[in-house]
C-alpha atoms as a PDB file:
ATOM      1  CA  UNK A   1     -14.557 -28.083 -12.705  1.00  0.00           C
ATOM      2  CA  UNK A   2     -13.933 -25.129 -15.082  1.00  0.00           C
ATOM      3  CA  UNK A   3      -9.788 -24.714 -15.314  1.00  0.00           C
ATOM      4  CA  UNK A   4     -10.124 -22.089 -17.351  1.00  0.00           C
ATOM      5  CA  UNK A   5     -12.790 -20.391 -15.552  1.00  0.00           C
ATOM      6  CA  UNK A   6     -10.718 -20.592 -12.299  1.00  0.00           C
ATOM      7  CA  UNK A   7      -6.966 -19.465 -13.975  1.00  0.00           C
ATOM      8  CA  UNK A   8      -8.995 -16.085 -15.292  1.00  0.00           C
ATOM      9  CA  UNK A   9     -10.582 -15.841 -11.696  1.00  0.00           C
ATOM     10  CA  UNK A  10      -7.011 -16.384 -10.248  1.00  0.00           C
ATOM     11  CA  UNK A  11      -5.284 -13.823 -12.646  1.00  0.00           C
ATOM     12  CA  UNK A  12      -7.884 -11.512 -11.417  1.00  0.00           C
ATOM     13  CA  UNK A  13      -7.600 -11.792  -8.148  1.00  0.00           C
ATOM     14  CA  UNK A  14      -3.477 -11.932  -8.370  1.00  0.00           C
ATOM     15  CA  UNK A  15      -3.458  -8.384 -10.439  1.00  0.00           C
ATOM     16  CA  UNK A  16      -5.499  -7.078  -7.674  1.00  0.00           C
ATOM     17  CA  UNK A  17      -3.371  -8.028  -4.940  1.00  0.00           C
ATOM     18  CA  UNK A  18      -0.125  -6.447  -6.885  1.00  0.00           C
ATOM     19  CA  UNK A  19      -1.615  -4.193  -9.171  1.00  0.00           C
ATOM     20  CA  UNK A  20      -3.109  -2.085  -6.110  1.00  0.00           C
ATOM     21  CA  UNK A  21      -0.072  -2.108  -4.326  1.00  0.00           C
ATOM     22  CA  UNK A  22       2.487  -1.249  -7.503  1.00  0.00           C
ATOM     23  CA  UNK A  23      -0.117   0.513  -9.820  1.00  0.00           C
ATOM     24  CA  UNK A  24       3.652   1.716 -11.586  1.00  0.00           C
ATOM     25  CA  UNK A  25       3.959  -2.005 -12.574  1.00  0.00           C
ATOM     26  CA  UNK A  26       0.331  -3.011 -13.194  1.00  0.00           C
ATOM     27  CA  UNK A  27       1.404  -3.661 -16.968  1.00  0.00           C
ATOM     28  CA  UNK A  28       4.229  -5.891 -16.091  1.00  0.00           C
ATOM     29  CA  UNK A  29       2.907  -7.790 -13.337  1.00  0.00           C
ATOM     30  CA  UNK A  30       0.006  -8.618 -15.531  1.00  0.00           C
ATOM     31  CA  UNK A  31       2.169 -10.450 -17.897  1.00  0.00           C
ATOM     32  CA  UNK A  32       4.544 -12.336 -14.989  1.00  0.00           C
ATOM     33  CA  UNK A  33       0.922 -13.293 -13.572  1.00  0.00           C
ATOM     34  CA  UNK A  34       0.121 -14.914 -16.810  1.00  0.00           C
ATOM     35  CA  UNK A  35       3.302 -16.383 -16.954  1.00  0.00           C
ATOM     36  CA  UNK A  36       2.953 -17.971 -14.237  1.00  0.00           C
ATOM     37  CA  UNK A  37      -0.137 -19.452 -14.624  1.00  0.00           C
ATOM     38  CA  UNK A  38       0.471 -20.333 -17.726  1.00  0.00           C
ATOM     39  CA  UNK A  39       3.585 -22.478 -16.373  1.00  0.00           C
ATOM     40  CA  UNK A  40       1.536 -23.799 -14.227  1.00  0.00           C
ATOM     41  CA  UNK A  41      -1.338 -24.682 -15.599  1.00  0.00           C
ATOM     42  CA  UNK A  42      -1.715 -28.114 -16.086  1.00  0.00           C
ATOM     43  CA  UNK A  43      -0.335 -28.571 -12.365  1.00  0.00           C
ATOM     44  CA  UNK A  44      -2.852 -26.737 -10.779  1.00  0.00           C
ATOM     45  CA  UNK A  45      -5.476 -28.576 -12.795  1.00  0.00           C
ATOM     46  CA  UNK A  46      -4.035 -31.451 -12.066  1.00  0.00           C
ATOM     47  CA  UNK A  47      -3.444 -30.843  -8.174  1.00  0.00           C
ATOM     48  CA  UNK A  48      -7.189 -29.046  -8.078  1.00  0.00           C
ATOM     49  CA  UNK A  49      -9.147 -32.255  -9.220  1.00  0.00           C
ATOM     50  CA  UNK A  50      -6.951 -34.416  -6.983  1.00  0.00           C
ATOM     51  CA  UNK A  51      -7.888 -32.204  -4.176  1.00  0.00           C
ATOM     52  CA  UNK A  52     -11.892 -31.951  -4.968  1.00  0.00           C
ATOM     53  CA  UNK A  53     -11.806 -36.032  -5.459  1.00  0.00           C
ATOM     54  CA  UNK A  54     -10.596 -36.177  -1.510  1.00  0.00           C
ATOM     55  CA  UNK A  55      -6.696 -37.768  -2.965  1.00  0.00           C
ATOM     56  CA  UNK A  56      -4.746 -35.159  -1.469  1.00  0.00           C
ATOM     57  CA  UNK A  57      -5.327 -33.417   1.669  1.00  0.00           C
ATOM     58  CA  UNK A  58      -5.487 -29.427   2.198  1.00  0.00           C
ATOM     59  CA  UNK A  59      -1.740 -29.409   3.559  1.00  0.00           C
ATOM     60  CA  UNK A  60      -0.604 -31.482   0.334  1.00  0.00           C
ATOM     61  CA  UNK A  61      -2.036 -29.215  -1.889  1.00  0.00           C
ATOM     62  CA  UNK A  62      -0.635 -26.306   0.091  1.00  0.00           C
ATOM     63  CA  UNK A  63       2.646 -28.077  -0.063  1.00  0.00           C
ATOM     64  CA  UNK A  64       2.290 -28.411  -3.879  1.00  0.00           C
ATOM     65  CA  UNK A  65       1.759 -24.880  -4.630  1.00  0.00           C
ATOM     66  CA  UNK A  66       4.342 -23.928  -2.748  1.00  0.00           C
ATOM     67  CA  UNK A  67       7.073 -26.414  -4.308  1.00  0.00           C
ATOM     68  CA  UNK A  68       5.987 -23.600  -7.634  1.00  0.00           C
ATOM     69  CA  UNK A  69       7.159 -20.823  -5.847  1.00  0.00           C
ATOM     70  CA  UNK A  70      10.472 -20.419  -7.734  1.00  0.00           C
ATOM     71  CA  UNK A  71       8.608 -20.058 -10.667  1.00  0.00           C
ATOM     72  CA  UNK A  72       6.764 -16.917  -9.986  1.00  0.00           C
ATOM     73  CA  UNK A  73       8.974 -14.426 -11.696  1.00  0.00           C
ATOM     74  CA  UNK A  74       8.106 -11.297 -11.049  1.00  0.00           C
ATOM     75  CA  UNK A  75      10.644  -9.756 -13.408  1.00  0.00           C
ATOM     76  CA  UNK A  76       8.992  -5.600 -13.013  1.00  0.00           C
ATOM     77  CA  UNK A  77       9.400  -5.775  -9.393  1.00  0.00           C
ATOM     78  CA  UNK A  78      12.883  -7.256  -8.859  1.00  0.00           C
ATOM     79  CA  UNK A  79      13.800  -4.854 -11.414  1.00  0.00           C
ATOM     80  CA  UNK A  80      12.360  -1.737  -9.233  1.00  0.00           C
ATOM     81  CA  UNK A  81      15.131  -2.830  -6.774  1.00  0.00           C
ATOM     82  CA  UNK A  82      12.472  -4.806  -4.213  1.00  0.00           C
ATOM     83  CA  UNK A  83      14.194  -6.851  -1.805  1.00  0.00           C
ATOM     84  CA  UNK A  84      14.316 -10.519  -1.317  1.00  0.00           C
ATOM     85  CA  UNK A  85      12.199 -10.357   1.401  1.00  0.00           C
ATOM     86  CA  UNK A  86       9.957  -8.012  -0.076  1.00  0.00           C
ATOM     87  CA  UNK A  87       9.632 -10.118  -2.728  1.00  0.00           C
ATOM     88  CA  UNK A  88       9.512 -13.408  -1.004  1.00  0.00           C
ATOM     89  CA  UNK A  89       6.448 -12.207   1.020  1.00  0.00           C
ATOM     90  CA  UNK A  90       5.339 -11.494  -2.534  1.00  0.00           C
ATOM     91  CA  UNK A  91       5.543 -14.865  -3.549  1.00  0.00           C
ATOM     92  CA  UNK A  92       3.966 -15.977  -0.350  1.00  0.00           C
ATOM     93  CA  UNK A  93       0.708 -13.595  -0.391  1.00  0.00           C
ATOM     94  CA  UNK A  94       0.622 -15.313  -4.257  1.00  0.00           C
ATOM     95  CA  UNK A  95       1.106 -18.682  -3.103  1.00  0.00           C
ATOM     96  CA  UNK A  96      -2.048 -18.485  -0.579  1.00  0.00           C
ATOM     97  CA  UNK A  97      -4.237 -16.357  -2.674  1.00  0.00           C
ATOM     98  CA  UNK A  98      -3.988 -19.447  -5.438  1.00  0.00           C
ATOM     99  CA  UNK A  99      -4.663 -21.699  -2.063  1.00  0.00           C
ATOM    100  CA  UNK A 100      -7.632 -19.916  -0.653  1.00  0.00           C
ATOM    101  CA  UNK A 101      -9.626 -19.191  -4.403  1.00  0.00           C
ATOM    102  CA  UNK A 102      -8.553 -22.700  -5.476  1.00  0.00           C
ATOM    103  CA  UNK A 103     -10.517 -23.869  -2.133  1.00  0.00           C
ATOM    104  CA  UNK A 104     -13.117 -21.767  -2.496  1.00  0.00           C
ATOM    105  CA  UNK A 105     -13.880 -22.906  -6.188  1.00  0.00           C
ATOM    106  CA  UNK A 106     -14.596 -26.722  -4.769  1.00  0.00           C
END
C-alpha cells in the first residue's frame, strides 16, 4: 500500500469537499488539510495496514479516525465566524470521507 499515494488522494478529495463549498477559503483550507494529514500521518498508515491485514475491524478503524477529530483545525473557517455545529459537521463529513477513500484504497 502506497501512503503517500493515498494522503495526496485524500487531500484531494478533502479540498473538494470544502473548497466547493467555501471557494473564499480554498487557500486556507488547503493548508489546515495538509496539516492535518500531516499530523496524522503515520496514524493513518499505521491504522490503514492494520485494517487491510484483517487486525482491526471497520468500526475500530472508524473509531480511530474519529478519536483525531480534535485535531482537524480548520483555522479559515472558525475564523469566518462558522458555528460549532457548523463546524463539527465539518469535522464529521472529514472524518468519513478519510473512512470511505481509506476503504476504498484496500
Amino acid at each position: 500500500m502506497d501512503i503517500e499515494k493515498l494522503l495526496k488522494q485524500l487531500k484531494q478529495e478533502l479540498v473538494t469537499l470544502l473548497g466547493d463549498k467555501y471557494k473564499e477559503f480554498k487557500p486556507e483550507i488547503q493548508k489546515d488539510i495538509t496539516a492535518f494529514l500531516d499530523s496524522s500521518k503515520e496514524k493513518l498508515e499505521r491504522w490503514t495496514l492494520l485494517l487491510a491485514s484483517s487486525s482491526i475491524t471497520e468500526e475500530e478503524f472508524s473509531w480511530l479516525l474519529k478519536s483525531q477529530q480534535d485535531l482537524i483545525a480548520l483555522k479559515a473557517l472558525q475564523g469566518a465566524g462558522l458555528s460549532k455545529i457548523k463546524m463539527n459537521n465539518i469535522k464529521n463529513a472529514i472524518i468519513q470521507t478519510v473512512f470511505k477513500t481509506v476503504l476504498l484504497s484496500i
